[in-house]
Protein backbone atom coordinates (compact mmCIF):
# COMPACT_ATOMS: atom_id res chain seq x y z
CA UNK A 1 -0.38 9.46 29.95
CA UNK A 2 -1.63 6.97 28.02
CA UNK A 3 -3.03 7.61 24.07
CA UNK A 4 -6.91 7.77 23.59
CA UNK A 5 -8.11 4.22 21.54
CA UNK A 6 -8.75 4.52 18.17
CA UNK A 7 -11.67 2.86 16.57
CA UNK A 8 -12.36 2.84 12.99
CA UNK A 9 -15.72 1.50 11.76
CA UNK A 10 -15.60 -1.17 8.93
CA UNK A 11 -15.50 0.47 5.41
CA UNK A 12 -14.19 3.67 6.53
CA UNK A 13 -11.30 6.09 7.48
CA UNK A 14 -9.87 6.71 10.32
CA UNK A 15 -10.11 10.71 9.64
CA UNK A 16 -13.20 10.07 7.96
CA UNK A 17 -11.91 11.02 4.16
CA UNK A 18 -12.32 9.56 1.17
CA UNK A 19 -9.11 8.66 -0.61
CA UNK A 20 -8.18 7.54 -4.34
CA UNK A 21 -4.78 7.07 -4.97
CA UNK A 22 -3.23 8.28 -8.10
CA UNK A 23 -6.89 8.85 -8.71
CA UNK A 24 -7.69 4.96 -9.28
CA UNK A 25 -7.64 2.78 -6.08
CA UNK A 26 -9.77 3.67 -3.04
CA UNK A 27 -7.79 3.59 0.42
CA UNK A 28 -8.79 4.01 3.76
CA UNK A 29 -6.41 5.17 6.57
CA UNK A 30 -6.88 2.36 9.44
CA UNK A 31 -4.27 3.52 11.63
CA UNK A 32 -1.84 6.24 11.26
CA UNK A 33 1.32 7.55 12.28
CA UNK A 34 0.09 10.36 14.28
CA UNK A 35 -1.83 6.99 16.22
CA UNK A 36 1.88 5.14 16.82
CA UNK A 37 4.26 8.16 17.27
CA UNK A 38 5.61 7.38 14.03
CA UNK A 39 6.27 3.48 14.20
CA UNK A 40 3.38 2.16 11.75
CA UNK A 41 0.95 3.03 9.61
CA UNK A 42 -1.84 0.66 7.85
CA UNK A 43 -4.10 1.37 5.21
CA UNK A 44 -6.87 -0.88 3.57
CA UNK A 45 -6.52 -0.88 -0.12
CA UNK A 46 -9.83 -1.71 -2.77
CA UNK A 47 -9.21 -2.72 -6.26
CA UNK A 48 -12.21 -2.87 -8.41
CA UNK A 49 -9.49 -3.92 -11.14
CA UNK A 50 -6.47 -6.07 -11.96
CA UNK A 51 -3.17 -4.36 -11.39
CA UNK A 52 -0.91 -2.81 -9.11
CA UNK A 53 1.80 -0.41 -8.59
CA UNK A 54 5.55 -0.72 -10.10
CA UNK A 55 8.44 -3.15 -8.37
CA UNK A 56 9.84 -0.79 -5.86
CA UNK A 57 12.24 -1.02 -3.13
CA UNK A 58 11.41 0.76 0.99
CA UNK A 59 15.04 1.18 2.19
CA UNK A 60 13.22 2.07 6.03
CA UNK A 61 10.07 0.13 6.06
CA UNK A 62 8.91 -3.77 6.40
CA UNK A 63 5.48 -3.63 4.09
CA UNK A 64 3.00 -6.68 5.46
CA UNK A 65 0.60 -7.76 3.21
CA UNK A 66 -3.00 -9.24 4.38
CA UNK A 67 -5.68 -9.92 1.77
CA UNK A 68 -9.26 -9.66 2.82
CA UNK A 69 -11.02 -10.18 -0.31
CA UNK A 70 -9.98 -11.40 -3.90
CA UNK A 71 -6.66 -12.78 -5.35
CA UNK A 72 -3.44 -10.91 -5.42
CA UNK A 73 0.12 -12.05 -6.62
CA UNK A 74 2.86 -10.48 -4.76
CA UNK A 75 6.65 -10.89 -5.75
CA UNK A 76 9.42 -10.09 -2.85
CA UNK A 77 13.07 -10.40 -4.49
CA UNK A 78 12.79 -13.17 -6.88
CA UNK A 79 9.92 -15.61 -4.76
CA UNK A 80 6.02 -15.25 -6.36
CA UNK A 81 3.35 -15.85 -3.64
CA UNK A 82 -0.77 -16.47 -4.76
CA UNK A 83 -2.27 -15.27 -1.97
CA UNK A 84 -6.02 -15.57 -1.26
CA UNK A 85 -7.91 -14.27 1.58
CA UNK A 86 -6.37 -14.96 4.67
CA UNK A 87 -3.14 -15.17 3.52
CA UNK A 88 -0.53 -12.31 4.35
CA UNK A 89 3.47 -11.78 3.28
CA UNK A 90 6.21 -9.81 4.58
CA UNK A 91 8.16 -7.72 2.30
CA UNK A 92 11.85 -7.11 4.61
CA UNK A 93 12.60 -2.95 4.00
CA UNK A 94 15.42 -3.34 1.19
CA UNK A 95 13.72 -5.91 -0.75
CA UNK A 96 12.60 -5.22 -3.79
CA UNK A 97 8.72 -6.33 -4.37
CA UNK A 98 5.38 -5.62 -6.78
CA UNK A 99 2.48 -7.16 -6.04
CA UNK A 100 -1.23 -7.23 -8.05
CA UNK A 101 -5.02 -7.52 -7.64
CA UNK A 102 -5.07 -10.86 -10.22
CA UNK A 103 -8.79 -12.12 -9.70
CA UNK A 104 -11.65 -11.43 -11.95
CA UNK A 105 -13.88 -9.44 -9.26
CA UNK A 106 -12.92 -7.02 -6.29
CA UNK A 107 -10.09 -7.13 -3.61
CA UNK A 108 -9.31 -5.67 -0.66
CA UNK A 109 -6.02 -5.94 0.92
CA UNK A 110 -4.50 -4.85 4.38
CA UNK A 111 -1.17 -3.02 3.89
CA UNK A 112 1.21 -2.16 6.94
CA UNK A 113 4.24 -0.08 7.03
CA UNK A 114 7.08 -0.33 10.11
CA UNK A 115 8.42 1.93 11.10
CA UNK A 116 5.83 4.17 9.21
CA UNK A 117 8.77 6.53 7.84
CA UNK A 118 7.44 8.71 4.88
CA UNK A 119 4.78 6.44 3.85
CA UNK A 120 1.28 7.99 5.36
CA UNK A 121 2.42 11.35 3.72
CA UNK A 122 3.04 9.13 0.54
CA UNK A 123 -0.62 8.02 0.28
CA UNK A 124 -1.62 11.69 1.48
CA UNK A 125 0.37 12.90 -1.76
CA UNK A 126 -0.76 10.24 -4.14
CA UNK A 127 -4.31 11.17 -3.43
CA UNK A 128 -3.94 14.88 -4.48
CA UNK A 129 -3.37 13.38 -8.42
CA UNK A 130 -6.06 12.52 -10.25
CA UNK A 131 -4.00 10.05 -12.29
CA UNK A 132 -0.79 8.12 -12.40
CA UNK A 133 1.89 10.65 -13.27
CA UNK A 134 4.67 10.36 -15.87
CA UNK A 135 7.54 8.01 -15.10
CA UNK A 136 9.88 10.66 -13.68
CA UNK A 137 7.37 12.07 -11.58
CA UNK A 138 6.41 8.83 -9.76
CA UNK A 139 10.27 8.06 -9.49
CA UNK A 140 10.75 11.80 -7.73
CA UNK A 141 7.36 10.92 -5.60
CA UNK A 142 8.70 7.16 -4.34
CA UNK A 143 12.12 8.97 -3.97
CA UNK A 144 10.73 11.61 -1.51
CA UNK A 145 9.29 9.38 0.47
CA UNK A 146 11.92 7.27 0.82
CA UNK A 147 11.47 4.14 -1.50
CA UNK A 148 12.87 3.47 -4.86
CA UNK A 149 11.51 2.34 -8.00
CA UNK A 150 13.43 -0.74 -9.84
CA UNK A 151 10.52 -1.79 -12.24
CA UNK A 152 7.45 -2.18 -14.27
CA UNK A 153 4.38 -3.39 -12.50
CA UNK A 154 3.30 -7.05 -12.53
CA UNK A 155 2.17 -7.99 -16.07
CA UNK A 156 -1.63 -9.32 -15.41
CA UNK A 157 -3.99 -10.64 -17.88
């Protein structure tokens, strides 16, 4: 039997929440695991500021980045990549990468995890903390959900 379609409307969620990660960056659910029987999971990120999360390492998961608004650097092992909208890179699972919202007004940026692994209940998780937590907690957090942290985030100014 084959799987109902799922449509998701621009600018929303595909269970029709609102999400803030660590209690900063809105994210949208665009197709999720429960969707693929586990094999990928995207998410639409916003950034309304410069920044991004730490250098990190997914030992399960290939993480493909699309932008669809704004400028983002994005560092996988020891190559930088400028991307601008239209332009998408593939971080290969056991690489580490860190990537950043860089220009000077919004982004938006299409994130996709495969296989999904831990990484929906990840973003489900990050969105029940108002803020970023202390170092050791956001180690334990990547940890659980099988990734690893191996650095600061991307210096940006």
């Amino acid at each position: 039997m084959n799987k109902p379609t799922v449509y998701v409307p621009a600018g929303e969620d595909r269970f029709q929440f609102s999400h803030q990660a660590f209690g900063l960056k809105p994210i949208d659910f665009k197709v999720s695991t429960q969707d693929t029987n586990g094999r990928l999971f995207i998410l639409e990120q916003s950034n309304s500021r410069r920044g991004g999360p730490p250098r990190h390492v997914h030992h399960e998961q290939e993480e493909w980045f699309y932008v669809l608004e704004g400028e983002y650097v994005i560092e996988v092992g020891n190559t930088t990549y400028q991307l601008g909208v239209g332009d998408s890179v593939l971080a290969p699972r056991a690489f580490p990468h860190v990537w950043a919202c860089v220009g000077n007004g919004h982004g938006r940026i299409l994130i996709t995890f495969q296989p999904a692994g831990q990484m929906e209940a990840f973003f489900e998780e990050s969105t029940q903390l108002d803020s970023l937590p202390a170092p050791e907690a956001l180690a334990d957090l990547f940890q659980r959900h099988g990734m690893s942290l191996v650095g600061p985030p991307l210096q940006v100014a």
